[in-house]
N, C-alpha and C. Protein backbone atom coordinates (compact mmCIF):
# COMPACT_ATOMS: atom_id res chain seq x y z
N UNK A 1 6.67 5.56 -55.89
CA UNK A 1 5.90 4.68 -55.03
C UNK A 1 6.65 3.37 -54.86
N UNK A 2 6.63 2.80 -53.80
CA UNK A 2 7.48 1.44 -53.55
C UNK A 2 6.70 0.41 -53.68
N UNK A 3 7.49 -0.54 -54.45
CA UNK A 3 6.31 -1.80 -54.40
C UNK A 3 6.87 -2.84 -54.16
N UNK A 4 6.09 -3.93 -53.57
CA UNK A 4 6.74 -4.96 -53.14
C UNK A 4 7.16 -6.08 -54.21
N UNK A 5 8.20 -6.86 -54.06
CA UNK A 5 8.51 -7.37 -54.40
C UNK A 5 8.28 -8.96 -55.00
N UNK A 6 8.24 -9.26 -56.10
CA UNK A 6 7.03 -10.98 -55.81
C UNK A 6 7.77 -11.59 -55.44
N UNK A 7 6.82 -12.33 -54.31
CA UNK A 7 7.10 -13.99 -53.49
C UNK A 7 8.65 -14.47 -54.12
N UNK A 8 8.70 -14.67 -52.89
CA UNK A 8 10.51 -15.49 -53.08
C UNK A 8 11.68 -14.94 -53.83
N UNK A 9 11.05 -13.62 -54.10
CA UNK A 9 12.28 -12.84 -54.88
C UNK A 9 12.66 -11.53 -54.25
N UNK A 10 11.88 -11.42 -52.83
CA UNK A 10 12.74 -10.03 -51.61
C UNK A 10 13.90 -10.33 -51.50
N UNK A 11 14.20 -8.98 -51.08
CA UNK A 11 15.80 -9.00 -50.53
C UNK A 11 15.81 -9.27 -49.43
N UNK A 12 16.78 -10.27 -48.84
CA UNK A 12 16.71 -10.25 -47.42
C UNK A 12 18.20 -9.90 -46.88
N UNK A 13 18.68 -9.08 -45.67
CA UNK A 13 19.96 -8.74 -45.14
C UNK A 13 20.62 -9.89 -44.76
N UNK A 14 21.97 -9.82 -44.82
CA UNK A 14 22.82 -10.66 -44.45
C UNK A 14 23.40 -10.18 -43.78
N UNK A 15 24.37 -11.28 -42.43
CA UNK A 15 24.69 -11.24 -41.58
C UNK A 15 23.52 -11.06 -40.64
N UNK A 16 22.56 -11.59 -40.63
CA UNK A 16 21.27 -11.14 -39.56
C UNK A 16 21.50 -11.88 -38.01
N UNK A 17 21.24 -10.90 -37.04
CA UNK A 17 21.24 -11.61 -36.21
C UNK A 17 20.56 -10.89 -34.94
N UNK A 18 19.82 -11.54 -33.61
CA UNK A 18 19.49 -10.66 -32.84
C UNK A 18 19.94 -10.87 -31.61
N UNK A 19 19.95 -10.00 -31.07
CA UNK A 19 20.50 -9.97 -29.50
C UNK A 19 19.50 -8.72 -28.88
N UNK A 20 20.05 -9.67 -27.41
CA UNK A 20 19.05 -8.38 -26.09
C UNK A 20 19.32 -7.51 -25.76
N UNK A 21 18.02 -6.58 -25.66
CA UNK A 21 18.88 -5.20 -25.28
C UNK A 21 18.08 -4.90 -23.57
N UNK A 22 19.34 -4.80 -22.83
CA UNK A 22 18.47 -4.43 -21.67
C UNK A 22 17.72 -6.19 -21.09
N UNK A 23 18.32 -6.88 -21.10
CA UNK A 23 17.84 -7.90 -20.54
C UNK A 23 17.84 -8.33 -19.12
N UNK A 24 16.45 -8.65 -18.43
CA UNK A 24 16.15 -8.71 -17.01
C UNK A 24 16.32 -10.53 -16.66
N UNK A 25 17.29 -10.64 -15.83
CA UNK A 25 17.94 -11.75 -15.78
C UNK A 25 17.00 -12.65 -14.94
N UNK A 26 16.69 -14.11 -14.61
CA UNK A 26 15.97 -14.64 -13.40
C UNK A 26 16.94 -15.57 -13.31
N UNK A 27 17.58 -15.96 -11.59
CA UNK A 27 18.18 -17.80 -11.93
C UNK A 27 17.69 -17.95 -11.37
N UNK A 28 17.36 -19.41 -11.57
CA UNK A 28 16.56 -20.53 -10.23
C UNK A 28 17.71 -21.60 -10.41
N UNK A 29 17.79 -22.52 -9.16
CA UNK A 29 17.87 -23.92 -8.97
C UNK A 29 17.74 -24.28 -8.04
N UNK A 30 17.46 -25.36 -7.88
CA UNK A 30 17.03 -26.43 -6.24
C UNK A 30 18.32 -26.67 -5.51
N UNK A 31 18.03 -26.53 -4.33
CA UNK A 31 18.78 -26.77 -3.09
C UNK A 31 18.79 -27.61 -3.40
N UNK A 32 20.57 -28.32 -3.14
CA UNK A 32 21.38 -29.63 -3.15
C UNK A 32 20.88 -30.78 -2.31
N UNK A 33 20.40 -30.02 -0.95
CA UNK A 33 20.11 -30.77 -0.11
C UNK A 33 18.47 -30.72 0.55
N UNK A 34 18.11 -31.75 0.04
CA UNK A 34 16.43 -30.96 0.53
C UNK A 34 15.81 -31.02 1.74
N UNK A 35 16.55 -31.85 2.76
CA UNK A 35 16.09 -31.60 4.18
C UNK A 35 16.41 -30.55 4.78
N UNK A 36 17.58 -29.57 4.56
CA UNK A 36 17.73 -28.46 4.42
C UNK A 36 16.18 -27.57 4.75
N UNK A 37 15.30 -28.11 3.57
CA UNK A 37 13.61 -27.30 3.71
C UNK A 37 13.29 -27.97 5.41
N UNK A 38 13.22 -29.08 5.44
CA UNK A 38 12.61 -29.43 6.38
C UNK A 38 13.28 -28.74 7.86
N UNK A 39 14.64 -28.80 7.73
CA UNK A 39 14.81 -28.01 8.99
C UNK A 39 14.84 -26.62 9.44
N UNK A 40 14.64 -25.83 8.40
CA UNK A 40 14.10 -24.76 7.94
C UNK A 40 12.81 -24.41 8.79
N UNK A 41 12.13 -25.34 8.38
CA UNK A 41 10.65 -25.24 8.47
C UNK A 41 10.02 -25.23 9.75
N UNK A 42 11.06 -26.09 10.50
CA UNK A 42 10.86 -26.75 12.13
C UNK A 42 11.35 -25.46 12.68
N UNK A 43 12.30 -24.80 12.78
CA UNK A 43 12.92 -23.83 13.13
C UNK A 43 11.87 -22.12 13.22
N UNK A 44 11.37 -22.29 11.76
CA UNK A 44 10.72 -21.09 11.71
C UNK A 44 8.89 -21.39 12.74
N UNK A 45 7.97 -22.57 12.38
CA UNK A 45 7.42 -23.01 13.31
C UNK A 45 7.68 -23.11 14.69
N UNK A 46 8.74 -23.30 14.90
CA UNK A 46 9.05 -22.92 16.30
C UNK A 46 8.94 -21.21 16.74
N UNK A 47 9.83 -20.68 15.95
CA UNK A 47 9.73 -18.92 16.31
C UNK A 47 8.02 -18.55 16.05
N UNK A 48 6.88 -19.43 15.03
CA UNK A 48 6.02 -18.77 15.01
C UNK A 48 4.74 -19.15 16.26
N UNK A 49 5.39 -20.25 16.93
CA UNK A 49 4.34 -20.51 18.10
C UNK A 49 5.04 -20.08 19.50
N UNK A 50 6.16 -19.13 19.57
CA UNK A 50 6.89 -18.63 21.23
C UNK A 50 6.51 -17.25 20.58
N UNK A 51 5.92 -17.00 19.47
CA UNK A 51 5.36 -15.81 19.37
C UNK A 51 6.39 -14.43 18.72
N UNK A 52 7.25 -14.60 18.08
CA UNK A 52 8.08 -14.34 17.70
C UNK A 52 7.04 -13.58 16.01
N UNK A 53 7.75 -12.76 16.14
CA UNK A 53 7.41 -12.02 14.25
C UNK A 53 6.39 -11.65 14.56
N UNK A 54 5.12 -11.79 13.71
CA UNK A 54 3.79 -10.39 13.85
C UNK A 54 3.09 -11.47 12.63
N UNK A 55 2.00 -11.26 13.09
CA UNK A 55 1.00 -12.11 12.37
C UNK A 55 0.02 -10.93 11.59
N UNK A 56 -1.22 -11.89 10.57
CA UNK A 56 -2.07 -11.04 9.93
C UNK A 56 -2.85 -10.20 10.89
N UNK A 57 -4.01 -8.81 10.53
CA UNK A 57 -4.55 -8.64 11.54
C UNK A 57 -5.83 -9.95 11.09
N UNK A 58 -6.87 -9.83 12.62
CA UNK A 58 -8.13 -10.22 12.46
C UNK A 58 -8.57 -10.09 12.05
N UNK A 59 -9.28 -11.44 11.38
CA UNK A 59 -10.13 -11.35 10.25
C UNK A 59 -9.60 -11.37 8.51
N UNK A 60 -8.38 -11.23 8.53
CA UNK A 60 -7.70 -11.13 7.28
C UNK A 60 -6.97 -12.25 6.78
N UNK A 61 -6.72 -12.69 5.52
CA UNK A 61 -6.27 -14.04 5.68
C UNK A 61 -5.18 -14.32 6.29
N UNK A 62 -5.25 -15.82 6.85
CA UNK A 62 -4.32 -16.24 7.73
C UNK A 62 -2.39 -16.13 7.05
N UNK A 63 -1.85 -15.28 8.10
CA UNK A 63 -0.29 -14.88 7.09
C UNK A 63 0.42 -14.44 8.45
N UNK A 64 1.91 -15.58 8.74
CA UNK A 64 2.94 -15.15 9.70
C UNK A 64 4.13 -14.55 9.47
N UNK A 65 4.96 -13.30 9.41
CA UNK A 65 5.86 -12.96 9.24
C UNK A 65 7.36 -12.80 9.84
N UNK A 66 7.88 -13.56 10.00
CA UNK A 66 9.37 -13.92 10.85
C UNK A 66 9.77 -12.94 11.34
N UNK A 67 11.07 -12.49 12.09
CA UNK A 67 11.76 -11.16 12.21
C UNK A 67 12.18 -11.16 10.51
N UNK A 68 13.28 -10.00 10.67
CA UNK A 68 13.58 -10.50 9.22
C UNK A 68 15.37 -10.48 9.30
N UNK A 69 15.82 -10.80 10.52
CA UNK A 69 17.10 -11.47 10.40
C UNK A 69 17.24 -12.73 11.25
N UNK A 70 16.99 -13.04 9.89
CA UNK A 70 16.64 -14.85 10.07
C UNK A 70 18.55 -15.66 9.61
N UNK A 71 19.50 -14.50 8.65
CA UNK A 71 20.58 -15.06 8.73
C UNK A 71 21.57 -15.02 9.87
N UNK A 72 20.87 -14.45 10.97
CA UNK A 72 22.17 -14.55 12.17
C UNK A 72 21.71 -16.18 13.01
N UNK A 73 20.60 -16.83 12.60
CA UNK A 73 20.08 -17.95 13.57
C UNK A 73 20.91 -19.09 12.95
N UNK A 74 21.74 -19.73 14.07
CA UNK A 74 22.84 -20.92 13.35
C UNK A 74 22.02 -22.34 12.99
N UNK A 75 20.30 -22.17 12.62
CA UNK A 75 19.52 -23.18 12.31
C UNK A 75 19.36 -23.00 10.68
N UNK A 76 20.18 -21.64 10.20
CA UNK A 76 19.73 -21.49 8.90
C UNK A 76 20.98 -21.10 8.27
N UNK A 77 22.15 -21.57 8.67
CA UNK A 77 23.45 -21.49 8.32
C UNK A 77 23.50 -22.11 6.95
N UNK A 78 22.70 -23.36 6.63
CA UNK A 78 22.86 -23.91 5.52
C UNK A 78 22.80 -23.57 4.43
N UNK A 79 21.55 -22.89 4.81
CA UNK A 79 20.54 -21.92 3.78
C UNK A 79 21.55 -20.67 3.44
N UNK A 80 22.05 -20.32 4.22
CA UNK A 80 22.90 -18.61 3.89
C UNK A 80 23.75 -19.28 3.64
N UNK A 81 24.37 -20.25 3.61
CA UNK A 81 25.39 -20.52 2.90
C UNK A 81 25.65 -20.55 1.33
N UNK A 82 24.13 -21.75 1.05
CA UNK A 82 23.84 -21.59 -0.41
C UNK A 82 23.64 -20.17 -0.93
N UNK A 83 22.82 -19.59 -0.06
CA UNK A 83 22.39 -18.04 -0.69
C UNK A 83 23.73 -17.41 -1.10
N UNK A 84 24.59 -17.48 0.02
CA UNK A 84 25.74 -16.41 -0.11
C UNK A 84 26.10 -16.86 -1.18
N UNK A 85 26.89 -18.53 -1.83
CA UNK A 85 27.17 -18.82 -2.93
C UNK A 85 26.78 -18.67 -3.80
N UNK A 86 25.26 -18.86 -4.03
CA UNK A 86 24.52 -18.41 -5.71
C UNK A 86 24.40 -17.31 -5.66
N UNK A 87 24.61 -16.00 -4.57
CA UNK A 87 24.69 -14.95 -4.60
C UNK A 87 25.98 -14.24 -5.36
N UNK A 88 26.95 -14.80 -4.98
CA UNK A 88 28.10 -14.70 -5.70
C UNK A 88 28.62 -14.82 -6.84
N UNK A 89 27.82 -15.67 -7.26
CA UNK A 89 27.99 -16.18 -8.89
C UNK A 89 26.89 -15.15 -9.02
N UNK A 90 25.97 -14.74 -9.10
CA UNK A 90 25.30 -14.11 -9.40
C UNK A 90 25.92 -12.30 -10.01
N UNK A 91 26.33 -12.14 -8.87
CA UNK A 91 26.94 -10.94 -8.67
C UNK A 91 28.14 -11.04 -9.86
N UNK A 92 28.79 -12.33 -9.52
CA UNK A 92 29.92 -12.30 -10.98
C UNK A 92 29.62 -12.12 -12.44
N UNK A 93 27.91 -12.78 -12.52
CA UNK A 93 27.51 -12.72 -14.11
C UNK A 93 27.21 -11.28 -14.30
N UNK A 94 26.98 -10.13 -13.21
CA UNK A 94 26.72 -9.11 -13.25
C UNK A 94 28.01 -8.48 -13.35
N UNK A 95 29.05 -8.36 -13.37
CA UNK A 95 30.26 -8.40 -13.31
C UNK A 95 30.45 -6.92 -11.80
N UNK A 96 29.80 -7.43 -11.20
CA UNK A 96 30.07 -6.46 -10.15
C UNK A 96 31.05 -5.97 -9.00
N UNK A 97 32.21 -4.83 -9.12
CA UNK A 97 33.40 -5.03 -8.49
C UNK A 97 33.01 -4.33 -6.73
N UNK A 98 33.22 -5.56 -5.61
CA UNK A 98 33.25 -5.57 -4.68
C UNK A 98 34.23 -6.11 -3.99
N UNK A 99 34.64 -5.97 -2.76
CA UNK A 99 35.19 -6.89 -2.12
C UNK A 99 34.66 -7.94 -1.11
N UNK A 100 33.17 -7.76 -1.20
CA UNK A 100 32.41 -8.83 -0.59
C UNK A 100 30.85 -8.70 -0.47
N UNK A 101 30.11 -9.52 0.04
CA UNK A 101 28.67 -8.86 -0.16
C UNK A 101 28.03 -9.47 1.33
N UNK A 102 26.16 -9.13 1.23
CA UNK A 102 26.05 -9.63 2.56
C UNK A 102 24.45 -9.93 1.92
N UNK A 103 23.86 -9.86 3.34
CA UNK A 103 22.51 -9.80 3.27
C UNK A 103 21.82 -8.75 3.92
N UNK A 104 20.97 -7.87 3.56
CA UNK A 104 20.32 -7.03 4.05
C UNK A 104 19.07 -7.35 4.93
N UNK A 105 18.37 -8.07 4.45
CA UNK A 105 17.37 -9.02 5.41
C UNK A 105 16.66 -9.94 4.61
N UNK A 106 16.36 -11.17 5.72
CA UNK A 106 15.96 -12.84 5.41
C UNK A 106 14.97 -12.97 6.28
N UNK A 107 13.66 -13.27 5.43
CA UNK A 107 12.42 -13.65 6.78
C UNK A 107 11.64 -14.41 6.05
N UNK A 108 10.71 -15.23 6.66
CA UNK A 108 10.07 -16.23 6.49
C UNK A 108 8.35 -15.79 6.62
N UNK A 109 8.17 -16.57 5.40
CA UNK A 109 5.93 -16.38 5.72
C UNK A 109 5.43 -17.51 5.71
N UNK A 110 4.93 -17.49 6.65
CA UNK A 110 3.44 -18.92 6.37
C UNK A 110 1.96 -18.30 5.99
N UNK A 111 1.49 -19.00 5.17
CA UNK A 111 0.87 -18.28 4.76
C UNK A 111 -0.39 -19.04 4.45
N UNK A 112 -1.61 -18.89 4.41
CA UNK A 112 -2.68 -20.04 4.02
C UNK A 112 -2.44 -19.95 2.65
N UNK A 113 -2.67 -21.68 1.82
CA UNK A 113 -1.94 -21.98 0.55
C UNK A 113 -2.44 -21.41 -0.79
N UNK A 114 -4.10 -20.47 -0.59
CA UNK A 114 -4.43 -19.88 -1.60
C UNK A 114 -4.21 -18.34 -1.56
N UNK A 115 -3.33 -18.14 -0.27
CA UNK A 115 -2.83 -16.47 -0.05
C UNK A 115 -2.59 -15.57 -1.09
N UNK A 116 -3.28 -14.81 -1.97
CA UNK A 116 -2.65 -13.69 -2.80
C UNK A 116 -2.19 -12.30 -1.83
N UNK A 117 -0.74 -12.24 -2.61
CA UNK A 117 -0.35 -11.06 -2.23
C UNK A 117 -0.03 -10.17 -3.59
N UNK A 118 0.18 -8.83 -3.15
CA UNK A 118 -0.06 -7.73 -4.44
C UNK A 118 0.98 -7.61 -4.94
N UNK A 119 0.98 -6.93 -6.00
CA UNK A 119 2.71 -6.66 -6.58
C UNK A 119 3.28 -5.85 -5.99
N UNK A 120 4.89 -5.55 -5.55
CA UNK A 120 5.57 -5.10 -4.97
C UNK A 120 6.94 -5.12 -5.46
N UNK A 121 7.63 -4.52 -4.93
CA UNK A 121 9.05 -4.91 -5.33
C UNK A 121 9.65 -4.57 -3.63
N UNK A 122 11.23 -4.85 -3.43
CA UNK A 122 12.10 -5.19 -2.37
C UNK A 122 12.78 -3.98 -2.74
N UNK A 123 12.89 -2.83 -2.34
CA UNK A 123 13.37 -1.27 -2.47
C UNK A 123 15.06 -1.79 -1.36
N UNK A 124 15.94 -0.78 -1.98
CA UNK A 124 17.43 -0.41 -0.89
C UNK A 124 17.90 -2.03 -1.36
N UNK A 125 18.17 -2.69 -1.97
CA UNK A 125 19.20 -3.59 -2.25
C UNK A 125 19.21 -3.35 -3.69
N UNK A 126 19.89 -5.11 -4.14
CA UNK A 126 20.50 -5.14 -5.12
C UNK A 126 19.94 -6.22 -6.22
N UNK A 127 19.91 -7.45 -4.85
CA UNK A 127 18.98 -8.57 -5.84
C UNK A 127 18.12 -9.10 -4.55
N UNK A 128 17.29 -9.70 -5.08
CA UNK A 128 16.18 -9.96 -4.41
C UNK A 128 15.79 -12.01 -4.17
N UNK A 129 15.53 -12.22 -3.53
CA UNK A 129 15.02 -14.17 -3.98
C UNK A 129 14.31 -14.90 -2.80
N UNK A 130 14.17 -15.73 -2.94
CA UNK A 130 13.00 -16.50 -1.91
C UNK A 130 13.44 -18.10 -2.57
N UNK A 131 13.04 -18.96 -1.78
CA UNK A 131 13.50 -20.54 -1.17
C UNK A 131 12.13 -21.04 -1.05
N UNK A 132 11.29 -21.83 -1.58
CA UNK A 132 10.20 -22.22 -1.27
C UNK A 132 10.24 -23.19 -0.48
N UNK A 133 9.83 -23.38 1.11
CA UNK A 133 10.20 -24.28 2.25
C UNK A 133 9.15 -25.32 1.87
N UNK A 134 7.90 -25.12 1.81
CA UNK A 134 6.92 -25.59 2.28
C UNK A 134 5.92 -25.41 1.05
N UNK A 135 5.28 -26.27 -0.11
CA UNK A 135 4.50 -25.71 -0.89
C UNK A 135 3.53 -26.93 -0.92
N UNK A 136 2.51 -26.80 -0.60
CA UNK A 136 0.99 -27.68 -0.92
C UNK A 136 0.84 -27.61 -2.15
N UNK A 137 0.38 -28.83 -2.94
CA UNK A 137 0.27 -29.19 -4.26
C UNK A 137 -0.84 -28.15 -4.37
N UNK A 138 -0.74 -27.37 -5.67
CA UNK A 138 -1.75 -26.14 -6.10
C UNK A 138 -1.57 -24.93 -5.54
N UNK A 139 -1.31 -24.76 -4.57
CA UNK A 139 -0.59 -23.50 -3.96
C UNK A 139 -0.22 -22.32 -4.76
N UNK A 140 -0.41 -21.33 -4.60
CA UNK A 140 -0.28 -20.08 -5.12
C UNK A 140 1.16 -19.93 -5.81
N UNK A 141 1.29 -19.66 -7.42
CA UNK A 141 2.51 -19.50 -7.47
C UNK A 141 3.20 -17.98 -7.35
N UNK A 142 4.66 -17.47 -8.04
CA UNK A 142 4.68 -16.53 -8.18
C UNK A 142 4.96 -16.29 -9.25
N UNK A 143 4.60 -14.66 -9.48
CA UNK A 143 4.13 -13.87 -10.79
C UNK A 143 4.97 -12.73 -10.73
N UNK A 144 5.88 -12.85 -11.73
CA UNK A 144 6.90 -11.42 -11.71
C UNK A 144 6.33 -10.74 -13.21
N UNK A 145 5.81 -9.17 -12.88
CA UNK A 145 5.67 -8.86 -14.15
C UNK A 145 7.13 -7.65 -14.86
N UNK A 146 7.08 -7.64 -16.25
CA UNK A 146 7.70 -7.36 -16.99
C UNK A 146 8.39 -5.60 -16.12
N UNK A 147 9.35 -4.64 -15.87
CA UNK A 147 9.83 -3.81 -15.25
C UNK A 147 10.00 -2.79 -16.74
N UNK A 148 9.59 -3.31 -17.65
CA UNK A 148 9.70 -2.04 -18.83
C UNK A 148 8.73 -1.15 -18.47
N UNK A 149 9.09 -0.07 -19.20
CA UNK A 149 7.99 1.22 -19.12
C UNK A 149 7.91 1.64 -20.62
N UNK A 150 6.71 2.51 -20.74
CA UNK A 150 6.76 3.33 -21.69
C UNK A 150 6.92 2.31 -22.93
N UNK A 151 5.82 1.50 -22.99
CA UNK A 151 6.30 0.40 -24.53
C UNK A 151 4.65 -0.38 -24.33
N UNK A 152 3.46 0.33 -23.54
CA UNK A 152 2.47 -0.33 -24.28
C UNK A 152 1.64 0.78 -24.72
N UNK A 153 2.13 1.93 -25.41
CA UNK A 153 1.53 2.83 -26.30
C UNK A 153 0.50 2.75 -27.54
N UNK A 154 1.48 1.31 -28.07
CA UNK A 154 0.71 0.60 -29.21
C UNK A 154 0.98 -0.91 -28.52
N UNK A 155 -0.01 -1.90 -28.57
CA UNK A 155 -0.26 -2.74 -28.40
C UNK A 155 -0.76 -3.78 -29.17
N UNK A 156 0.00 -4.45 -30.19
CA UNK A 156 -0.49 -5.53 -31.24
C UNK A 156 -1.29 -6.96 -30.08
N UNK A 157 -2.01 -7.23 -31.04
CA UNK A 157 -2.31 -8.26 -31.37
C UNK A 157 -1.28 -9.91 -31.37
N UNK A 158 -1.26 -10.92 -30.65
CA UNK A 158 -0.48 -11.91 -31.03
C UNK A 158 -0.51 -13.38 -31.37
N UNK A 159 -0.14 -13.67 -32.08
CA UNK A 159 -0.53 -15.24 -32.09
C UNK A 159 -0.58 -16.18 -31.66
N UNK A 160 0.97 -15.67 -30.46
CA UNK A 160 1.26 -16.69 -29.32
C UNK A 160 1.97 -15.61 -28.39
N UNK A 161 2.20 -16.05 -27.23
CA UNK A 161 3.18 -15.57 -26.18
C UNK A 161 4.53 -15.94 -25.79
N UNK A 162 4.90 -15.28 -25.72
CA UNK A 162 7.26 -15.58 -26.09
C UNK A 162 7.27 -14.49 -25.03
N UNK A 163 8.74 -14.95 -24.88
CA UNK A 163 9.67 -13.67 -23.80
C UNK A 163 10.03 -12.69 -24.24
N UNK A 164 9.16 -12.51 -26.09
CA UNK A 164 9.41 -11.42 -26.16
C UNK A 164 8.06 -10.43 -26.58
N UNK A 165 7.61 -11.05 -25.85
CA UNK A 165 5.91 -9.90 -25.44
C UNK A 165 5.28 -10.14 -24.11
N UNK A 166 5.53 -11.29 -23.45
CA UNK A 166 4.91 -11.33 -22.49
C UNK A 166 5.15 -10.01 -21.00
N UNK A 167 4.22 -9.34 -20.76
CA UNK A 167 4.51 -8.91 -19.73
C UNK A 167 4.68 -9.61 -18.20
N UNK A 168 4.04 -11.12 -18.33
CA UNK A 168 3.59 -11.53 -17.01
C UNK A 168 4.37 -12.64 -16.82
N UNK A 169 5.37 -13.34 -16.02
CA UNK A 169 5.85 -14.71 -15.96
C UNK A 169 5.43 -15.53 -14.74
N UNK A 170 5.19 -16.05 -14.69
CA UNK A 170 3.97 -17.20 -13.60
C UNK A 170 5.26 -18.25 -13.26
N UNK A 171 5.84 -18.53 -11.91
CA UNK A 171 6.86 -19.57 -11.85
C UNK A 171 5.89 -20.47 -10.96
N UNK A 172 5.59 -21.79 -10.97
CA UNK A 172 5.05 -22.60 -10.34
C UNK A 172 5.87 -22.81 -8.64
N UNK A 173 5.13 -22.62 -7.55
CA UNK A 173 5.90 -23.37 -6.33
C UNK A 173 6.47 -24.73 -5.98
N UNK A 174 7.53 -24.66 -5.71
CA UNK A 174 8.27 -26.20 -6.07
C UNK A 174 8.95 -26.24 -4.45
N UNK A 175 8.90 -27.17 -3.47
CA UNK A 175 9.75 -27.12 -2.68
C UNK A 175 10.88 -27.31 -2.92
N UNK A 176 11.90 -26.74 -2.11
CA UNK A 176 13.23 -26.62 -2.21
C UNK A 176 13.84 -25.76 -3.51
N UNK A 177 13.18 -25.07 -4.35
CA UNK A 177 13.83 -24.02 -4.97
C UNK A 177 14.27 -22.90 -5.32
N UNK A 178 15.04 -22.00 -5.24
CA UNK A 178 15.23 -20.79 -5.39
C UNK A 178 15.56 -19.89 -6.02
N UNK A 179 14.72 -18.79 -6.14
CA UNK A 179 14.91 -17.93 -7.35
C UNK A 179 15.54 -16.56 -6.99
N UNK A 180 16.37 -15.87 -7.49
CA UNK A 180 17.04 -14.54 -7.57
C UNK A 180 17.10 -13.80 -8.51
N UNK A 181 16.98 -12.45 -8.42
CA UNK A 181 16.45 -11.77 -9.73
C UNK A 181 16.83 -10.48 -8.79
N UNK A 182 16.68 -9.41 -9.86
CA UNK A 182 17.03 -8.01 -9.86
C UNK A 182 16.21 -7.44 -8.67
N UNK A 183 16.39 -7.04 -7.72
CA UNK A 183 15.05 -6.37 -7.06
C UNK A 183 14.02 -5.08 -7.61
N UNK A 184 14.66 -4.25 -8.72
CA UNK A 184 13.28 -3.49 -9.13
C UNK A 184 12.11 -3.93 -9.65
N UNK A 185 11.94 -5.66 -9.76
CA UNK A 185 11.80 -6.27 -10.50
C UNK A 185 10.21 -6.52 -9.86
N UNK A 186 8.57 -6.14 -10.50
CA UNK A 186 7.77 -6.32 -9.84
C UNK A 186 6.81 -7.95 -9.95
N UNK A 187 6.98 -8.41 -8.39
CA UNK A 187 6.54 -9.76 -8.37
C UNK A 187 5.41 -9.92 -7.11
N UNK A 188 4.51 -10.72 -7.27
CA UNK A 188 3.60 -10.94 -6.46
C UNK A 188 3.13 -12.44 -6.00
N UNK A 189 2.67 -12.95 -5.30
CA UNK A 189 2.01 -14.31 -5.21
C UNK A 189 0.25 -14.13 -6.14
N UNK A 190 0.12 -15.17 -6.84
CA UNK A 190 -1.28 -15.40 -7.27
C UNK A 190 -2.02 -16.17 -6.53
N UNK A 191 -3.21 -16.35 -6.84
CA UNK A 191 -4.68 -17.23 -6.20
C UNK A 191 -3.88 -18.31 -6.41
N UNK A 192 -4.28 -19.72 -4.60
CA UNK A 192 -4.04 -20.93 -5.34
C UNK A 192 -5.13 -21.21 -5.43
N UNK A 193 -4.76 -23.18 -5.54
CA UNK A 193 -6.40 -23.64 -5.38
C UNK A 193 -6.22 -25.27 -4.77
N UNK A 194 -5.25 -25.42 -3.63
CA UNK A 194 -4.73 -25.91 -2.80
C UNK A 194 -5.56 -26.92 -1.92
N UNK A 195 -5.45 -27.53 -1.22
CA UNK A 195 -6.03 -28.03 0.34
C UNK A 195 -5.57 -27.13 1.12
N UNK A 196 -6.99 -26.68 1.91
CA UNK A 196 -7.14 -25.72 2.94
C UNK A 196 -6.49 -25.79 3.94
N UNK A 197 -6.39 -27.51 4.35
CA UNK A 197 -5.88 -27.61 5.50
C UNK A 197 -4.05 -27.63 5.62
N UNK A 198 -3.57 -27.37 4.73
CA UNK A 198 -1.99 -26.91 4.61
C UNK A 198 -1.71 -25.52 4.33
N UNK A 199 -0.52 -25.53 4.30
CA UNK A 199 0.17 -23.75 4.39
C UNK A 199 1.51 -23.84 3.51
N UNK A 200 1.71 -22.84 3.01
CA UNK A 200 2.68 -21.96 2.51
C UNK A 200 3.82 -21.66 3.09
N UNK A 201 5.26 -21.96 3.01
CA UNK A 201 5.92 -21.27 3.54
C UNK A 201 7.30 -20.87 2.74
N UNK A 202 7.37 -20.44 1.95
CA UNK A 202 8.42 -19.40 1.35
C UNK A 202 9.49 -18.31 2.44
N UNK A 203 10.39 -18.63 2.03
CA UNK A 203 11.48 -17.97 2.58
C UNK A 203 12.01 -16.48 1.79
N UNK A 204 12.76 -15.59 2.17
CA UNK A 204 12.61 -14.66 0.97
C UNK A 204 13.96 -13.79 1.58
N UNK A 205 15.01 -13.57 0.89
CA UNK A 205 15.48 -13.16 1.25
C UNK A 205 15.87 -11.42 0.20
């Protein structure tokens, strides 16, 4: 029979140490330049009142959806510029051998500022990210949950929440910042609790 050992006299291993296995990467940082958002913003408002993109149906909450090649318009050159660059570094920390990369598609939502949308993921690429143009203080943030499987069989109990149990990560909306991450990766918008009379507008490429 094994018995434990008294207080302060276990064995403990040496050389201990831990590392990740299978780790799901996120970067963010803010656009250098933040009027950048603002002309962004004028640009896509423009395409959404000549009627351009496809709106919610009737009756459903208020939500505008751009075309979704928004990187061929030379009003958003700035923007694909940064993208292409943190795209690149991106791709390098992944150590991925190409001879160049692109964009598959870039579109824009306005959206009323307590808009929930469901979880989803961005299928046929590689990485996935969005630019927050436009965010009303309280505004809905986004919620990427955990892409493991097969690991809540048993389910403890915890004392606190760490990155290394949480299934759910909540990023607050910040204008001018952008996040890129894996695309299998499932993320959604949550409830805000905003002023009505402003809107949402996230970019997403």
């Amino acid at each position: 029979m094994l018995s434990t050992p008294p207080a302060g006299t276990a064995v403990e291993l040496t050389e201990k140490r831990m590392f990740m296995l299978f780790p799901t990467p996120m970067f963010m940082g803010k656009l250098p330049d933040m009027s950048v958002c603002d002309r962004v913003e004028k640009k896509v408002r423009e395409m959404q009142k000549s009627g351009k993109g496809r709106a919610a149906p009737k009756g459903a909450s208020p939500a505008w959806m751009s075309p979704d090649d928004l990187y061929d318009l030379p009003e958003m050159k700035e923007l694909v510029d940064v993208i292409m660059a943190e795209t690149g570094k991106v791709l390098d920390a992944f150590a991925v051998k190409r001879d160049s990369h692109y964009i598959t598609s870039m579109w824009a939502n306005i959206t009323h500022p307590n808009h929930r949308q469901d979880i989803h993921v961005h299928p046929n690429c590689f990485l996935s990210g969005l630019v927050y143009i436009k965010t009303p203080m309280n505004c809905g943030p986004t919620l990427f949950a955990s892409p493991r499987k097969f690991t809540k069989n048993f389910e403890p109990r915890y004392t606190a929440k760490n990155e290394l149990n949480s299934d759910f990560i909540i990023i607050p909306a910040e204008k001018g910042r952008m996040l890129i991450w894996p695309s299998h990766v499932p993320h959604a918008v949550e409830q805000g609790t905003a002023d009505e009379t402003e809107d949402r507008t996230p970019s997403t490429s």
